[in-house]
C-alpha atoms as a PDB file:
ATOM      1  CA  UNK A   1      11.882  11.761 -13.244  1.00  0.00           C
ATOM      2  CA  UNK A   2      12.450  10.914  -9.429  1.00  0.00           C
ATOM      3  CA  UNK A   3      10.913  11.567  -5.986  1.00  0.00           C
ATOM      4  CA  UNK A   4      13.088  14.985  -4.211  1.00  0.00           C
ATOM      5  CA  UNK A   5      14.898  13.746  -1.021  1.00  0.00           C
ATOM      6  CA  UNK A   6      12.726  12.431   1.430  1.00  0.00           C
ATOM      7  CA  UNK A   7      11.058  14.282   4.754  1.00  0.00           C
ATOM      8  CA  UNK A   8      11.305  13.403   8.115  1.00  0.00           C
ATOM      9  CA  UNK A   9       8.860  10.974   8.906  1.00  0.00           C
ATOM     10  CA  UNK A  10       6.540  12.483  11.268  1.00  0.00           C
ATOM     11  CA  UNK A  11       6.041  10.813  14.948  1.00  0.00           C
ATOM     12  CA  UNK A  12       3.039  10.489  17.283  1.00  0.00           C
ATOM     13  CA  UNK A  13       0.500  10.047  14.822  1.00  0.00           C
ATOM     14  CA  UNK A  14      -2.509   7.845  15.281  1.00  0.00           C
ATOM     15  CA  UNK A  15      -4.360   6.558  12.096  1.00  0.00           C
ATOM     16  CA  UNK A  16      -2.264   5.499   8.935  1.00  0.00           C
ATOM     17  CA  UNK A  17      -4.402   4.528   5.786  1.00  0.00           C
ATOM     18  CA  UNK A  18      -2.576   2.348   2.718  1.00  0.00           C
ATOM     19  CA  UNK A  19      -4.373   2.309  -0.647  1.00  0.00           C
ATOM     20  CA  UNK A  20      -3.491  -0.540  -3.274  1.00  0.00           C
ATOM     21  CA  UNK A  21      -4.485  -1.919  -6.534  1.00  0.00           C
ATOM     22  CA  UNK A  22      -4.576  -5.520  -5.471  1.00  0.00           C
ATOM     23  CA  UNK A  23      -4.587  -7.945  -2.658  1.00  0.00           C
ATOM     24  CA  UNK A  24      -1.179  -8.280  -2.404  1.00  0.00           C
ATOM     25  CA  UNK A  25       0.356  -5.321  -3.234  1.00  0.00           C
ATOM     26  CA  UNK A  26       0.847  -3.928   0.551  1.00  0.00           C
ATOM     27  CA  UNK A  27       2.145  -7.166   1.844  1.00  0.00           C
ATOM     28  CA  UNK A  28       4.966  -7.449  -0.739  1.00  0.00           C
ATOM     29  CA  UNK A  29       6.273  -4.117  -0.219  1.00  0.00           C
ATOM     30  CA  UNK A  30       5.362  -2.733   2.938  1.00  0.00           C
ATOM     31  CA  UNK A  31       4.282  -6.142   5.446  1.00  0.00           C
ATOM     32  CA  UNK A  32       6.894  -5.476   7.714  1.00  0.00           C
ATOM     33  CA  UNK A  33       6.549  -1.425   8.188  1.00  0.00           C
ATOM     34  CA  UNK A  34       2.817  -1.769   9.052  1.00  0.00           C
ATOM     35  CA  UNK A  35       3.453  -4.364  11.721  1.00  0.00           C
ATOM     36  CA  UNK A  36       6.468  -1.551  13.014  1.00  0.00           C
ATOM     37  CA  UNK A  37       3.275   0.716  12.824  1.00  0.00           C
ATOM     38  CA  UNK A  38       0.815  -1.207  14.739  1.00  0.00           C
ATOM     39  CA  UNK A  39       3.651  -2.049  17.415  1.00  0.00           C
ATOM     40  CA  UNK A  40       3.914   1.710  17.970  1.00  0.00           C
ATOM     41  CA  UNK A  41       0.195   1.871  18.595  1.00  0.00           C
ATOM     42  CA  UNK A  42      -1.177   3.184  14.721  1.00  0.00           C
ATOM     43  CA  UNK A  43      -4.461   2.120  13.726  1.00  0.00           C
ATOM     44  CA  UNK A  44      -3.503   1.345  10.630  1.00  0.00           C
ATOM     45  CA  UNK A  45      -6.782   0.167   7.767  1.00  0.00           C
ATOM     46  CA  UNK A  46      -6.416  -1.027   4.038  1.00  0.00           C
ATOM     47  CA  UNK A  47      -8.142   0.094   1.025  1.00  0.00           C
ATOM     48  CA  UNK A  48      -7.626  -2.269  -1.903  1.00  0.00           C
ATOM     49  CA  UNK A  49      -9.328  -1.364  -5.208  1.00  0.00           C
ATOM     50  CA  UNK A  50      -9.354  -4.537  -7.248  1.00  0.00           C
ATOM     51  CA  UNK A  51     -10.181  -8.018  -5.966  1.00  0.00           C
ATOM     52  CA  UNK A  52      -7.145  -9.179  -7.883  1.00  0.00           C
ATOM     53  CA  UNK A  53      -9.384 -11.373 -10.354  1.00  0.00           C
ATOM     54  CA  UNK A  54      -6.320 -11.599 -12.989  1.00  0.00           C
ATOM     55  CA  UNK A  55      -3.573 -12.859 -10.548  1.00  0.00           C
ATOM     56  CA  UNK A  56      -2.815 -16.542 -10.118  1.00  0.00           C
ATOM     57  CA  UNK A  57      -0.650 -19.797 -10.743  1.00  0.00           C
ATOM     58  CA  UNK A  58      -3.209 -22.464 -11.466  1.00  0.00           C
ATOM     59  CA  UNK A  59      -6.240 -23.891 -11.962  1.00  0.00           C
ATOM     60  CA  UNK A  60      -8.695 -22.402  -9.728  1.00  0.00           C
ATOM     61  CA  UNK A  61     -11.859 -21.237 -11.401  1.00  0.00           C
ATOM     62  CA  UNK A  62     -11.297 -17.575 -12.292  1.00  0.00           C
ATOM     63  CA  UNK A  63     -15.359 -16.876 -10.659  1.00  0.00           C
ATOM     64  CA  UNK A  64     -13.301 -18.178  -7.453  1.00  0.00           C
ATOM     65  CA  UNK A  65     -10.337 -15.960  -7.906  1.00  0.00           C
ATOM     66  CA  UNK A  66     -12.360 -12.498  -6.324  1.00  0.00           C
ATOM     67  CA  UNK A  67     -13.730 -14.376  -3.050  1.00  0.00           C
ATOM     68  CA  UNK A  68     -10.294 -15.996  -2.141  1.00  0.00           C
ATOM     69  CA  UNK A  69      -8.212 -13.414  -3.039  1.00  0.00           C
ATOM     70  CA  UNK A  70     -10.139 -11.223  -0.733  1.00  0.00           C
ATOM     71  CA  UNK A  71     -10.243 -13.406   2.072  1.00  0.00           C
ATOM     72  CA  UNK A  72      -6.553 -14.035   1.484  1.00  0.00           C
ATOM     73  CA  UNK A  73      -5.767 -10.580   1.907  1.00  0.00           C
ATOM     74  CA  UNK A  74      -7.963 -10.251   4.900  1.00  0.00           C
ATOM     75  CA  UNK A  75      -5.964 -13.204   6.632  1.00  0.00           C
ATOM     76  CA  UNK A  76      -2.585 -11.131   5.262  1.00  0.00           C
ATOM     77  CA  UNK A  77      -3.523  -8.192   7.134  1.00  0.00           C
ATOM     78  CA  UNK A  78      -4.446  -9.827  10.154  1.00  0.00           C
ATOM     79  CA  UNK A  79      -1.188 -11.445  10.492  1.00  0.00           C
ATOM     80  CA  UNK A  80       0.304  -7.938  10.928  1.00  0.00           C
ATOM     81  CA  UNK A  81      -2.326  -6.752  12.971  1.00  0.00           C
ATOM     82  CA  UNK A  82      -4.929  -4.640  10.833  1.00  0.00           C
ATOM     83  CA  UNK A  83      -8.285  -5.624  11.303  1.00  0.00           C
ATOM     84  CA  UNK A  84     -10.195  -2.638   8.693  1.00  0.00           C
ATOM     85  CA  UNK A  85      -9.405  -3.734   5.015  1.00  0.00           C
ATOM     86  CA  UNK A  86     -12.139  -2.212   2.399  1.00  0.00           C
ATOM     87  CA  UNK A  87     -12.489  -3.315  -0.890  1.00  0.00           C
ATOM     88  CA  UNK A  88     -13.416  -0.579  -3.655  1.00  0.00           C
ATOM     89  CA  UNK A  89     -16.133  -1.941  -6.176  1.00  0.00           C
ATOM     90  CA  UNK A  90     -16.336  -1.096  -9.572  1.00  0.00           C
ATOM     91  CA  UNK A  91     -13.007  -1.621 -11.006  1.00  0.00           C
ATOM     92  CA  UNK A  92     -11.439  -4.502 -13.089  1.00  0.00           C
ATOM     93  CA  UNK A  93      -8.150  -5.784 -12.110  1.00  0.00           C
ATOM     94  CA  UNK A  94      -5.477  -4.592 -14.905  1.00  0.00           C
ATOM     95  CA  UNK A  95      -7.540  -1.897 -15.940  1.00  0.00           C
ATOM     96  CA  UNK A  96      -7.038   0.698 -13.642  1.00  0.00           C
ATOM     97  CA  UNK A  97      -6.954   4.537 -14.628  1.00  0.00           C
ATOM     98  CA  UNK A  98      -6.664   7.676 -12.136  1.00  0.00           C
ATOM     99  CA  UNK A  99     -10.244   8.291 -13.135  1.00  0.00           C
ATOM    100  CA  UNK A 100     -12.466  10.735 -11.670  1.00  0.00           C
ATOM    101  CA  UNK A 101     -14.187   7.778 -10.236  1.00  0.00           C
ATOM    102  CA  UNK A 102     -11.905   6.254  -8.018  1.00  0.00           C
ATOM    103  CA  UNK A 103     -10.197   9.593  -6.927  1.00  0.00           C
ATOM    104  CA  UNK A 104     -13.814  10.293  -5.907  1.00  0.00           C
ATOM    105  CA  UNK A 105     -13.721   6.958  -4.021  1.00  0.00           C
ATOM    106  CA  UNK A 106     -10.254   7.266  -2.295  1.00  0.00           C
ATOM    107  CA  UNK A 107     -11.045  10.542  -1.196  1.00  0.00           C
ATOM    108  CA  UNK A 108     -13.987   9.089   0.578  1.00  0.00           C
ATOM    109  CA  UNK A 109     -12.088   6.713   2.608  1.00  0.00           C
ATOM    110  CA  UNK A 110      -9.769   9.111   3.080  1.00  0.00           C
ATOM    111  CA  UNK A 111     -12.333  11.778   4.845  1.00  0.00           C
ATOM    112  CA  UNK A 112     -13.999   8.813   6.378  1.00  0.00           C
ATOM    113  CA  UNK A 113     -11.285   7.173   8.335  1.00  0.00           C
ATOM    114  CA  UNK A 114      -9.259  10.696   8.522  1.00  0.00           C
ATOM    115  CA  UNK A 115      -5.431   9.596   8.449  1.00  0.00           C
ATOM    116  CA  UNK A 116      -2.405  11.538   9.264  1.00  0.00           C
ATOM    117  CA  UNK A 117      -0.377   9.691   6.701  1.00  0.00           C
ATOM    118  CA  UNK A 118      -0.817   7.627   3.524  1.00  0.00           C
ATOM    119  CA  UNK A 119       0.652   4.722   1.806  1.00  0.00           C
ATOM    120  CA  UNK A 120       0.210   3.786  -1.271  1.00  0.00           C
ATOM    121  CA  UNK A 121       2.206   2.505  -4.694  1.00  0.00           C
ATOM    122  CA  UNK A 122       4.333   5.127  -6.477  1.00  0.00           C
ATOM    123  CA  UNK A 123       2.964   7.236  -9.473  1.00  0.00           C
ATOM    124  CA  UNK A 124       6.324   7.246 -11.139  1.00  0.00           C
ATOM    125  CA  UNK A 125       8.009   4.135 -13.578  1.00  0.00           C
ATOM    126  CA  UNK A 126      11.067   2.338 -12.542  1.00  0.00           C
ATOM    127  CA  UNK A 127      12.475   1.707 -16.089  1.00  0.00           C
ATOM    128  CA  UNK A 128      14.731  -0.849 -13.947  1.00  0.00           C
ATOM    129  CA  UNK A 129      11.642  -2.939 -12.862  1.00  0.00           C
ATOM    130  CA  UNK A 130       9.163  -2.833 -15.566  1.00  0.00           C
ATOM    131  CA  UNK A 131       7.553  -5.649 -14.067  1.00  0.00           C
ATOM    132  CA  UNK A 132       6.261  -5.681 -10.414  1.00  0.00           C
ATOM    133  CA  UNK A 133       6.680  -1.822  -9.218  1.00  0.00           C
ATOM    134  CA  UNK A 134       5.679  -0.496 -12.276  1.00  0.00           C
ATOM    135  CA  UNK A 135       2.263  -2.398 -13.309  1.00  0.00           C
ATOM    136  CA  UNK A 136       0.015   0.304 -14.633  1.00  0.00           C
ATOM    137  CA  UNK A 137      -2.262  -0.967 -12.043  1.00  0.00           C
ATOM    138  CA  UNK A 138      -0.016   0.693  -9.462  1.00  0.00           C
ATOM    139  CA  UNK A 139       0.871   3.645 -11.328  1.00  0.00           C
ATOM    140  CA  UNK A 140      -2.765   4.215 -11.487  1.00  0.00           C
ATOM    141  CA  UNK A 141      -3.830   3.874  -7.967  1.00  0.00           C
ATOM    142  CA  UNK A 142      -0.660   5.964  -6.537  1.00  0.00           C
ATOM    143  CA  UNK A 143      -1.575   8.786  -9.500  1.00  0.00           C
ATOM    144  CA  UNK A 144      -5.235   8.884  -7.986  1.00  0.00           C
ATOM    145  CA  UNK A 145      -4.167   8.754  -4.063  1.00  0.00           C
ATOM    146  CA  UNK A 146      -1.878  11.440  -4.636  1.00  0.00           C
ATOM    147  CA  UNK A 147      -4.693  13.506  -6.617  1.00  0.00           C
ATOM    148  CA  UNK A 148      -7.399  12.399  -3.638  1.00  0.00           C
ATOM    149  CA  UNK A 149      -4.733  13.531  -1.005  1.00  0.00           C
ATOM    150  CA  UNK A 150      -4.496  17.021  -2.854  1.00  0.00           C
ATOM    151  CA  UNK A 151      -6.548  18.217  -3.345  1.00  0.00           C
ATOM    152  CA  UNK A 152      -9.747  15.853  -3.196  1.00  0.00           C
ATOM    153  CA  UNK A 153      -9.978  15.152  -0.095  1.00  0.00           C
ATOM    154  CA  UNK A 154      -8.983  18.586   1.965  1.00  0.00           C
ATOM    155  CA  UNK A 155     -11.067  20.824  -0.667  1.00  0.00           C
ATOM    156  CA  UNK A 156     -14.954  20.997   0.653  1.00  0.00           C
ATOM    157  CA  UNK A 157     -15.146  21.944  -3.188  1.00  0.00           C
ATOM    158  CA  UNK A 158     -14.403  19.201  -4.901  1.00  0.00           C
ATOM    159  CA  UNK A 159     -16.727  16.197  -4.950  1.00  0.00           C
ATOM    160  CA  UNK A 160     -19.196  18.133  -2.879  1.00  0.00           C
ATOM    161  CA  UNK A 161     -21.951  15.582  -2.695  1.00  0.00           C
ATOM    162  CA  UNK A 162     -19.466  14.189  -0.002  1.00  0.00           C
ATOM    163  CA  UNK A 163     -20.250  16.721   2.220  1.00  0.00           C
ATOM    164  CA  UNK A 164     -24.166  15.401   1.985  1.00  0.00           C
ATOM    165  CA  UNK A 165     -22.725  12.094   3.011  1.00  0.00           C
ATOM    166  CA  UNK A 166     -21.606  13.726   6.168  1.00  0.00           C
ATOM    167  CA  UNK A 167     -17.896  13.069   5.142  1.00  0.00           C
ATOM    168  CA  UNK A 168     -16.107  16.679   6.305  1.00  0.00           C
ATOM    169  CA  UNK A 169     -12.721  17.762   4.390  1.00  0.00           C
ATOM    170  CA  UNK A 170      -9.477  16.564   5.871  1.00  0.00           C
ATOM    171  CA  UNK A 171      -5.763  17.420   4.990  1.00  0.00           C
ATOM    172  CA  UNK A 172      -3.245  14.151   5.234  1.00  0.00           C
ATOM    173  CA  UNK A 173      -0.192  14.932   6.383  1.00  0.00           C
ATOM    174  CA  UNK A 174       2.274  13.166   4.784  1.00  0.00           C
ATOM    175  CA  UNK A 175       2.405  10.279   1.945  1.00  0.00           C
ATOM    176  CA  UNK A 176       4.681   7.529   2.032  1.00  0.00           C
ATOM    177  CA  UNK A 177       5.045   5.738  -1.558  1.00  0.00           C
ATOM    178  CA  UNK A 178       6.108   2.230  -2.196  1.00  0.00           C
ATOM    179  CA  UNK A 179       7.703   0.735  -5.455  1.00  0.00           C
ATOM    180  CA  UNK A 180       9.114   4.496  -6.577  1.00  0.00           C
ATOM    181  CA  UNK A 181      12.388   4.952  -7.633  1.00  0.00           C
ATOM    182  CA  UNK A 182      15.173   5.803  -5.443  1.00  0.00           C
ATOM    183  CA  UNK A 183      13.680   5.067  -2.547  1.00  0.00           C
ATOM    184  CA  UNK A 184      15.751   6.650   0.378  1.00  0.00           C
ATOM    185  CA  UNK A 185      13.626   6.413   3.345  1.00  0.00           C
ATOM    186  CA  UNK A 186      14.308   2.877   5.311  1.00  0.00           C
ATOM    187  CA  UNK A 187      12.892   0.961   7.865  1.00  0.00           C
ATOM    188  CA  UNK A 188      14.223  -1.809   9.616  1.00  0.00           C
ATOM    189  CA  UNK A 189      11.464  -4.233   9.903  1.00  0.00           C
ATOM    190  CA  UNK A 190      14.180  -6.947  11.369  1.00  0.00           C
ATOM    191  CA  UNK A 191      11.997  -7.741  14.408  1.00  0.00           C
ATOM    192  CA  UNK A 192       8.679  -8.271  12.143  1.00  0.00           C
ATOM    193  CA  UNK A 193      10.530 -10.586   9.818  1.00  0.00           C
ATOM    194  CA  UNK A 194       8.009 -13.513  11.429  1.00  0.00           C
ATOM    195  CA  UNK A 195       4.370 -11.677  10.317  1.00  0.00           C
ATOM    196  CA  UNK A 196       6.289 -10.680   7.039  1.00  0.00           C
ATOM    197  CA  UNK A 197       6.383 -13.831   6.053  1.00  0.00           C
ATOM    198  CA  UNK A 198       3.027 -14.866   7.470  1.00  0.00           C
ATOM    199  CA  UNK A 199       1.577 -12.515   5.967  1.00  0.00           C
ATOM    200  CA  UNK A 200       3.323 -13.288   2.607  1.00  0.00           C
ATOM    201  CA  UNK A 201       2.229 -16.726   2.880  1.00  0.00           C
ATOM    202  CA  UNK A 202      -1.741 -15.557   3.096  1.00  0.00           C
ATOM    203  CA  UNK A 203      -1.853 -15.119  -0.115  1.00  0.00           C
ATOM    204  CA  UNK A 204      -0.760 -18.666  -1.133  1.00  0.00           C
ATOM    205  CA  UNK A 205      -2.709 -18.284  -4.574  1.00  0.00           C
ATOM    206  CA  UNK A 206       0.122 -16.148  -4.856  1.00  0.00           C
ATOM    207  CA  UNK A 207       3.023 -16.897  -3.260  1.00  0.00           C
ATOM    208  CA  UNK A 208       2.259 -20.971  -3.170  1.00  0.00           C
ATOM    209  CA  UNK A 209       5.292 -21.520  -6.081  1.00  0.00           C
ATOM    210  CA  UNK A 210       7.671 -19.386  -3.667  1.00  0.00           C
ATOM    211  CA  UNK A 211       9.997 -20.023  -1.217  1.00  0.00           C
ATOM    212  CA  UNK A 212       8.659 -17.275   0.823  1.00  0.00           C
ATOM    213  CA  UNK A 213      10.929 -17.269   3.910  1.00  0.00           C
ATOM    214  CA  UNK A 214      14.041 -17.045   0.946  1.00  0.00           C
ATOM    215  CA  UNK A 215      12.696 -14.503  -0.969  1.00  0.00           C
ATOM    216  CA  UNK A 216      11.756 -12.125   1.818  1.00  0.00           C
ATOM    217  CA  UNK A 217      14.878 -12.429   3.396  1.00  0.00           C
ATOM    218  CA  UNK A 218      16.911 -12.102   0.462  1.00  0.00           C
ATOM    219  CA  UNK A 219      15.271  -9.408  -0.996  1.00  0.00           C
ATOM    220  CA  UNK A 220      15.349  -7.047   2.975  1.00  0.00           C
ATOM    221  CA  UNK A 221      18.535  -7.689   3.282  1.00  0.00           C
ATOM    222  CA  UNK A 222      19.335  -6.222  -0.072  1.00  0.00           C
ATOM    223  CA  UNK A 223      17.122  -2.967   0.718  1.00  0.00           C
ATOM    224  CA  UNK A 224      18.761  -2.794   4.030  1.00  0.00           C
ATOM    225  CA  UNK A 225      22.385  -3.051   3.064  1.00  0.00           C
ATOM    226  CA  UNK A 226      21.486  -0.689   0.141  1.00  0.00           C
ATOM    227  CA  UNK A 227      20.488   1.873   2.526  1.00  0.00           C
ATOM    228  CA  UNK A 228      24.077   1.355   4.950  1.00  0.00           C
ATOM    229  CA  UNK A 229      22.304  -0.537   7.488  1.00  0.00           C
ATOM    230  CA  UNK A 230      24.889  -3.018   9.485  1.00  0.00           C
ATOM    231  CA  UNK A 231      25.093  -6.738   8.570  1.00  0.00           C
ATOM    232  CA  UNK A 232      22.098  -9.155   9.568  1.00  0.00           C
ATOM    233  CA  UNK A 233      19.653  -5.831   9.487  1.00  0.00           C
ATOM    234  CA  UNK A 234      16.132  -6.214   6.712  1.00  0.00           C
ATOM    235  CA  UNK A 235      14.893  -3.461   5.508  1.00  0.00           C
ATOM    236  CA  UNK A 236      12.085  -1.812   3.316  1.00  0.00           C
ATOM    237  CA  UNK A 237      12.298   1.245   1.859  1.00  0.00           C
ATOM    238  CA  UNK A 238       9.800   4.000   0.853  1.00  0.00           C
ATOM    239  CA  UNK A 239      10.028   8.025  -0.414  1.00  0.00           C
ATOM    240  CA  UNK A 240       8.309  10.064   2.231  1.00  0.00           C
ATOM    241  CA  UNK A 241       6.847  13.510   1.057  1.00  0.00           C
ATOM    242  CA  UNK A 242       4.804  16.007   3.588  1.00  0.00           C
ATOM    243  CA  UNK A 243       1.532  17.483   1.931  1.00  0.00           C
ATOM    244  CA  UNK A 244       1.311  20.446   4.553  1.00  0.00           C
END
């Protein structure tokens, strides 16, 4: 199973939402499109769902691991220039299902902050990466963003004791999913390469046993030259679908 052919992405929008299962998750994938975003002038904000309390290299107490993982995401987006990052309580990190629950809850931050567009982690399994893109973690959070774009959050039906929390019904117009396979829509994110890798480097309770700099240019220049860009371009890459 694959994404069809991405859309066009659409232009002039204001307000871009990303929804992830950990802190982490955007900045590996998707660090250097959201600083492209900001740079255009999209408010872009972050929910995360876990606090990332199973990640980790070493030794540091795992009643630490919520706290600086957080505030190591916080510094991540900053470095990219997103200053609204919301963490979703409730939900254990590497336990994730597209509940009723947290559809509920990403539907609410979706009629709260009202974006034009989405991003989050694809619903569907690369068989090629097992690892990484396809954690069930991910799978989980892009199955329940997709369900809280449609129909959750546009239907004044469903979840109605939103409405009593003054949270109106509002139709996204277009998703943009991370991790899926085939990805066909590209953006050069050559001129962002520096808060990339600032960003990456936040979360050092991640990233401390990496060569950062290495990795993310290896790894863009692979996307871009997969997608025909010319020599010396980076890249990331993403399936764009329109909801309307």
């Amino acid at each position: 199973m694959s994404f069809p052919a991405s859309a066009p992405a659409l232009s002039g929008l204001h307000r871009a939402l990303a929804v992830f299962a950990h802190p982490d998750d955007v900045d590996f994938g998707c660090a250097g499109t959201i600083a492209a975003w900001v740079e255009e002038g999209i408010e872009v904000a972050y929910l995360i769902i876990t606090r990332g309390e199973s990640g980790g290299f070493d030794d540091t107490p795992r009643e630490e691991v919520p706290r600086l993982r957080e505030r190591e995401q916080r510094a991540a987006a900053a470095a990219v220039g997103v200053h609204r990052v919301d963490f979703v309580d409730g939900h254990a990190d590497g336990m994730l299902t597209p509940s009723l629950a947290l559809r509920r809850q990403v539907a609410a931050a979706i009629r709260r902050f009202r974006p034009e567009r989405v991003l989050t982690s694809s619903p569907l399994r690369r068989w090629e990466h097992l690892a990484g893109p396809s954690h069930p973690d991910h799978l989980a959070v892009g199955e329940a963003t997709t369900c809280a774009v449609y129909p959750d959050a546009r239907n004044a039906f469903a979840f109605p004791e939103l409405l009593d929390e003054g949270l109106e019904p509002w139709v996204v117009r277009e998703v943009w999913y991370a991790g899926g396979p085939a990805p066909d829509h590209a953006v050069d994110v050559t001129p962002y390469l520096d808060r990339k890798i600032a960003a990456m480097r936040a979360h050092r309770s991640q990233t401390a046993h990496l060569d950062v700099e290495t990795w993310v240019r290896g790894w863009l220049t692979t996307v871009a030259d997969n997608a025909g860009l010319p020599a010396g371009r980076l890249a990331e890459s993403f399936t764009v679908l329109r909801t309307e």
